[in-house]
Protein backbone atom coordinates (compact mmCIF):
# COMPACT_ATOMS: atom_id res chain seq x y z
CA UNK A 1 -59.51 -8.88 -47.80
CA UNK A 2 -61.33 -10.93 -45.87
CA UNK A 3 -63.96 -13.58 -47.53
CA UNK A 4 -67.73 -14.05 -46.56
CA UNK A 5 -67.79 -17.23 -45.04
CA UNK A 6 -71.15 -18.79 -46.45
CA UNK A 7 -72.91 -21.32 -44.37
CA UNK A 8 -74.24 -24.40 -46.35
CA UNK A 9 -75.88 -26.01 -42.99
CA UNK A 10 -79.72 -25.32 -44.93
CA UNK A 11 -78.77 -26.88 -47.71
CA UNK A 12 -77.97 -30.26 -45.39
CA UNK A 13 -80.99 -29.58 -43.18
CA UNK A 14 -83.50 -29.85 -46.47
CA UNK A 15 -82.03 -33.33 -47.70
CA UNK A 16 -81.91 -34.49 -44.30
CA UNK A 17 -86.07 -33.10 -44.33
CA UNK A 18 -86.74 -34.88 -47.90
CA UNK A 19 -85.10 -38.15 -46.43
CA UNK A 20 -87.33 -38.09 -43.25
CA UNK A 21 -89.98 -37.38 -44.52
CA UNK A 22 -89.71 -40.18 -47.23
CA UNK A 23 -87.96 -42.90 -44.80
CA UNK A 24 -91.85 -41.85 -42.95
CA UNK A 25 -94.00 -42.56 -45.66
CA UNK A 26 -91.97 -46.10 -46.40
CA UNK A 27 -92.49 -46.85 -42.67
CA UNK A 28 -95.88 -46.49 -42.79
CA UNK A 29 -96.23 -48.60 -46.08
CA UNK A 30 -93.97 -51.69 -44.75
CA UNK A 31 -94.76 -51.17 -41.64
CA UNK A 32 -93.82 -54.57 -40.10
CA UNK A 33 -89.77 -54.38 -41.19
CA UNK A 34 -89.09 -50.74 -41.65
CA UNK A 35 -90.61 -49.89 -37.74
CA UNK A 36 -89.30 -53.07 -36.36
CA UNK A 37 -85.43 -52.04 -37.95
CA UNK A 38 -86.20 -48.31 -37.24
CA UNK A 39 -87.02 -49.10 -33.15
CA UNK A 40 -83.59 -51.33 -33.04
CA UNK A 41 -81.51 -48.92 -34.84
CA UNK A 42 -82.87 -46.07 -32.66
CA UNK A 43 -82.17 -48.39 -28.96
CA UNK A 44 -79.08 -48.52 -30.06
CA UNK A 45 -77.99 -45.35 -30.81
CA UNK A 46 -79.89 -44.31 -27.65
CA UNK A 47 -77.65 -46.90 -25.40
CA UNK A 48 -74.33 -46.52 -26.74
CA UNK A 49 -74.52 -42.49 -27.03
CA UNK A 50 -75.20 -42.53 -23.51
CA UNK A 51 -72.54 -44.54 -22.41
CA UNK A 52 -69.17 -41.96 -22.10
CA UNK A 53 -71.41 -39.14 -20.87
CA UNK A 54 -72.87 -41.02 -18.11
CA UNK A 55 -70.02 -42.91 -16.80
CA UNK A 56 -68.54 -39.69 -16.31
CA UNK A 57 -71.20 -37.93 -14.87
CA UNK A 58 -72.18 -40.02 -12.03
CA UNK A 59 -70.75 -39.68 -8.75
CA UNK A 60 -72.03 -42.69 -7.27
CA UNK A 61 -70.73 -46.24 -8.24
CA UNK A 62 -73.46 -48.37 -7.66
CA UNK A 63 -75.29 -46.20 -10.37
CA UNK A 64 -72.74 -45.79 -13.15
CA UNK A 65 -72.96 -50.27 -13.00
CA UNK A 66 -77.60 -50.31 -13.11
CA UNK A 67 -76.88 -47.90 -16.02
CA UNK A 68 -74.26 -49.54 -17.19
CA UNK A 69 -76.17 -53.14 -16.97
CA UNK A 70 -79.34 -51.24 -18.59
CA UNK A 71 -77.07 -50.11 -21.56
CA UNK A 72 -75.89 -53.40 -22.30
CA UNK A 73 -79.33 -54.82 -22.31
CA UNK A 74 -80.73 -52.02 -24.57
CA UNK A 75 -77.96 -52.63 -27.29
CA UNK A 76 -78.64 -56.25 -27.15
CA UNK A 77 -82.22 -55.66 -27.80
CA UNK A 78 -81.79 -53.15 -30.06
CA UNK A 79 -79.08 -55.17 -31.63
CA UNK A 80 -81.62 -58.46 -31.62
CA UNK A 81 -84.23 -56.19 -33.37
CA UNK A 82 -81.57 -55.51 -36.31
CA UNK A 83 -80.58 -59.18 -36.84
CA UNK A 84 -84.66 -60.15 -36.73
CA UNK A 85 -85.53 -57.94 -39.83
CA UNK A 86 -81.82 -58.76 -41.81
CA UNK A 87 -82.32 -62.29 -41.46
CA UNK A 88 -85.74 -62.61 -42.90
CA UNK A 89 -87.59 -63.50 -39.78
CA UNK A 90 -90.08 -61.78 -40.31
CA UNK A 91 -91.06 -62.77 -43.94
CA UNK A 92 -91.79 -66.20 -42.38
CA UNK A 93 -95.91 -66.34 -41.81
CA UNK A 94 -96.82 -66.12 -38.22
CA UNK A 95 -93.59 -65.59 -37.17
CA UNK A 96 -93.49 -65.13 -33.41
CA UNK A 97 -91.21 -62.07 -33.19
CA UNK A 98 -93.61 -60.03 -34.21
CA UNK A 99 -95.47 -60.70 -31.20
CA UNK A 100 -92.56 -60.54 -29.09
CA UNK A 101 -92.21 -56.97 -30.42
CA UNK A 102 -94.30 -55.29 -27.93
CA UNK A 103 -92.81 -57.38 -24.75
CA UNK A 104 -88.91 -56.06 -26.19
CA UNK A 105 -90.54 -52.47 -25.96
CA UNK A 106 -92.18 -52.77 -22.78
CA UNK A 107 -89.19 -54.09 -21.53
CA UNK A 108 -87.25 -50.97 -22.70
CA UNK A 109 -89.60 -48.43 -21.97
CA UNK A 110 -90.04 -49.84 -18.31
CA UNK A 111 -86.20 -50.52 -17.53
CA UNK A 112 -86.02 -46.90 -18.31
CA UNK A 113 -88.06 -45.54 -16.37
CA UNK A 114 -87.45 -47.16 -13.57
CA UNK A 115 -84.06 -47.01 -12.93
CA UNK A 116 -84.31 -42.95 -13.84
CA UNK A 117 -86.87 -42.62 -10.89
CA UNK A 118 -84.59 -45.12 -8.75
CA UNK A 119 -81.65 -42.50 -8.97
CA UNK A 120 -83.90 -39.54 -8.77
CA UNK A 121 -85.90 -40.80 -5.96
CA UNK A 122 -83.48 -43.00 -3.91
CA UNK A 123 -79.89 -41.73 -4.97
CA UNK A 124 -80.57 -37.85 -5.19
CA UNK A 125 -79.76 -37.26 -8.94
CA UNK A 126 -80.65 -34.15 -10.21
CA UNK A 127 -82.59 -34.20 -13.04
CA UNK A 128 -84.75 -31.44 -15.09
CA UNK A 129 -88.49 -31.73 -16.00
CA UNK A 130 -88.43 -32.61 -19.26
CA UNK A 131 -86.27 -35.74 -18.26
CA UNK A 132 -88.93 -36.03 -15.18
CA UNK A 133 -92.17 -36.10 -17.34
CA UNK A 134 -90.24 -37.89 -20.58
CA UNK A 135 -89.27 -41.09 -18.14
CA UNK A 136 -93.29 -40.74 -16.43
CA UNK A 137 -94.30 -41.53 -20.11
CA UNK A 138 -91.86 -44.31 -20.42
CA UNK A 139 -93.69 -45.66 -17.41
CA UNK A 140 -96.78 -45.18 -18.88
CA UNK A 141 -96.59 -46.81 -22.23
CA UNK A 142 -94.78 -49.95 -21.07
CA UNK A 143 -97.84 -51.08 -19.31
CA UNK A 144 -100.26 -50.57 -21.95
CA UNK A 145 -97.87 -52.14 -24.83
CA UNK A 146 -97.58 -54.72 -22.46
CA UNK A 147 -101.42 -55.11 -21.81
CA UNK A 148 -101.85 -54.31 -25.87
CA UNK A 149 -99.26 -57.56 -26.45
CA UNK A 150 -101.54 -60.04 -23.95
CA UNK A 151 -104.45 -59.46 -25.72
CA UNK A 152 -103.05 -59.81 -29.08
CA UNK A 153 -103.48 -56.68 -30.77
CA UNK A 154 -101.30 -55.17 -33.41
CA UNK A 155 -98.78 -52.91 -32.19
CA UNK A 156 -96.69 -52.35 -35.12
CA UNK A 157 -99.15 -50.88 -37.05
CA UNK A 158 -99.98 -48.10 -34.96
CA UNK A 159 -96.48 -47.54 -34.36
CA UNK A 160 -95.84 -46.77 -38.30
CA UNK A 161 -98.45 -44.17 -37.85
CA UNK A 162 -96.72 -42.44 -34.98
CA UNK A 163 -93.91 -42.94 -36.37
CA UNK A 164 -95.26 -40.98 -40.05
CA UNK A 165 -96.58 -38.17 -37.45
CA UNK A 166 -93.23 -37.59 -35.82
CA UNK A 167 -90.96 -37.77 -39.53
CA UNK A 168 -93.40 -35.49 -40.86
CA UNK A 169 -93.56 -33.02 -38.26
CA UNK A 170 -89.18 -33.31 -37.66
CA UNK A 171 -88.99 -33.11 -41.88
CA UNK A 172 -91.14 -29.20 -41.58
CA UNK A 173 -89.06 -28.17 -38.53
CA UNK A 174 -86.06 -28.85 -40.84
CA UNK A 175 -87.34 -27.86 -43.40
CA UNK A 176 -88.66 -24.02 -41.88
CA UNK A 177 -85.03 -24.11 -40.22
CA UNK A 178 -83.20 -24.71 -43.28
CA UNK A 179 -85.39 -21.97 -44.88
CA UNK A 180 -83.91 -19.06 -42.03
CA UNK A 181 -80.47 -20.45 -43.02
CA UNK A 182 -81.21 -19.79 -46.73
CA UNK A 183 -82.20 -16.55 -46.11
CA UNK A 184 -78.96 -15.71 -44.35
CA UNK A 185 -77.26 -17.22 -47.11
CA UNK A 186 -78.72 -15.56 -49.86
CA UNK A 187 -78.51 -11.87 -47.37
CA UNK A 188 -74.60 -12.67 -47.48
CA UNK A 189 -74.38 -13.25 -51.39
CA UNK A 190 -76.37 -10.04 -51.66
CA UNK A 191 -74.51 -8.09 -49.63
CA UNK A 192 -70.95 -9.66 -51.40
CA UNK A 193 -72.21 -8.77 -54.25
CA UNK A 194 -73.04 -5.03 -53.76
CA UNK A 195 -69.73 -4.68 -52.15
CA UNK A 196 -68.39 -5.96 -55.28
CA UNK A 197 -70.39 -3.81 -57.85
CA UNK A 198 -69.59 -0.75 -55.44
CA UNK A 199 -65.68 -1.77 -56.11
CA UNK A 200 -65.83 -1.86 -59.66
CA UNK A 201 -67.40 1.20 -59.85
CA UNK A 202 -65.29 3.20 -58.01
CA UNK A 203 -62.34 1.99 -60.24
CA UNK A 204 -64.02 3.18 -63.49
CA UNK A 205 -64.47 6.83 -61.90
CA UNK A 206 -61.97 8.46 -63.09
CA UNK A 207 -58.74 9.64 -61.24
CA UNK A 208 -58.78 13.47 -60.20
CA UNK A 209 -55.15 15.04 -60.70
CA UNK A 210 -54.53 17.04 -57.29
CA UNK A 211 -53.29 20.17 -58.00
CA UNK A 212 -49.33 21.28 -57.71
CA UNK A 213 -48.64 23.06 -54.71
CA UNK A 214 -48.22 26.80 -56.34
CA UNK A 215 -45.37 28.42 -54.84
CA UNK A 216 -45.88 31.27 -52.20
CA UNK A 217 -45.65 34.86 -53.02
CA UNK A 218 -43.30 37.05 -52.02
CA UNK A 219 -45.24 39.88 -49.76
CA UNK A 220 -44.68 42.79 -51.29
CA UNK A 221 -43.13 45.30 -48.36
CA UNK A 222 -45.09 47.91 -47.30
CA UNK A 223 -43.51 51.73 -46.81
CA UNK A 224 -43.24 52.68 -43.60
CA UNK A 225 -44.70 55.44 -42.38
CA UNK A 226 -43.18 57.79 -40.42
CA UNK A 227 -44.44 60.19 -38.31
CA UNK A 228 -42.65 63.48 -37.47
């Protein structure tokens, strides 16, 4: 008989929710370390996870080395980011990388967008539109955090609170997902379960004893009439 596979994806999606949410909150509350770590981390992840897919998906040379130049940059920074908040350089009063935070970011967000609008543009990549209008914001923001970082003004801080915004709103979507996987869940332990009640009863019904065949009659033969 086969078993009712149960999916426990929900259950994984709602911790994953809590911790967002929380790691959100913390971000906002420590802003300088927890966003500074958080934006490394993220760089990263965002440069390496690129790397396989994109070396095998471009057809032109010259491109897969820009991208592949841009992705070692990006992990360096990223990578520079890490070190900065695990070495305590940012406990030290007026230390200078948190001003150099918003030229690393401008940096990323205009390398970027550049070189996506350099192969769309000048090599004929294809591309879709969210990747169009996602890279036009990348080009957007890295002139105003770099205008933001001339003047002096804190970046960091409004970057917690963006950053709160978006682990909120990711923690509900997980959260409302993992709720349609619970309901499936507990629609398959329901079902399993009448299925099981529906077995049990039909084993305490009692058995029925067909009835023996009876043996046929002999047909009692008919005179024969005879007409004269």
């Amino acid at each position: 008989m086969a078993k009712a596979k149960f999916g426990y994806g929900w259950l994984i999606k709602w911790i994953l929710a809590a911790i967002l949410i929380a790691a959100g909150v913390l971000m906002k509350i420590y802003d300088e370390k927890i966003v500074y770590a958080t934006t490394g981390i993220a760089i990263v992840m965002f440069s390496l996870f690129r790397v396989v897919p994109l070396m095998k998906t471009l057809k032109k040379e010259v491109l897969r080395t820009i991208n592949l130049i841009e992705i070692i940059f990006d992990t360096l920074l990223g990578g520079l980011m890490i070190f900065v908040v695990f070495s305590g350089k940012l406990d030290v009063a007026g230390s200078i990388w948190v001003g150099l935070y918003g030229y690393m970011l401008t940096f990323f967000f205009l390398a970027r967008g550049i070189i996506y609008f350099v192969s769309l543009f000048y090599f004929e990549e294809k591309s879709e539109p969210i990747k169009f209008w996602f890279h036009l914001i990348c080009i957007a923001l890295g002139p105003v955090i770099l205008t933001l970082s001339i003047l002096g003004e804190e970046i960091i801080p409004a970057l917690g609170w963006m950053i709160l915004f978006i682990a909120v709103g990711g923690g509900g979507y997980l959260g409302y997902d993992g709720f349609g996987g619970y309901k499936k869940y507990r629609e398959k332990s329901k079902a399993l379960n009448a299925k099981k009640q529906a077995e049990k009863q039909a084993e305490a019904k009692p058995i029925v004893e067909k009835e023996l065949p009876q043996p046929i009659k002999d047909e009692v033969e008919e005179k024969e009439t005879y007409i004269n």
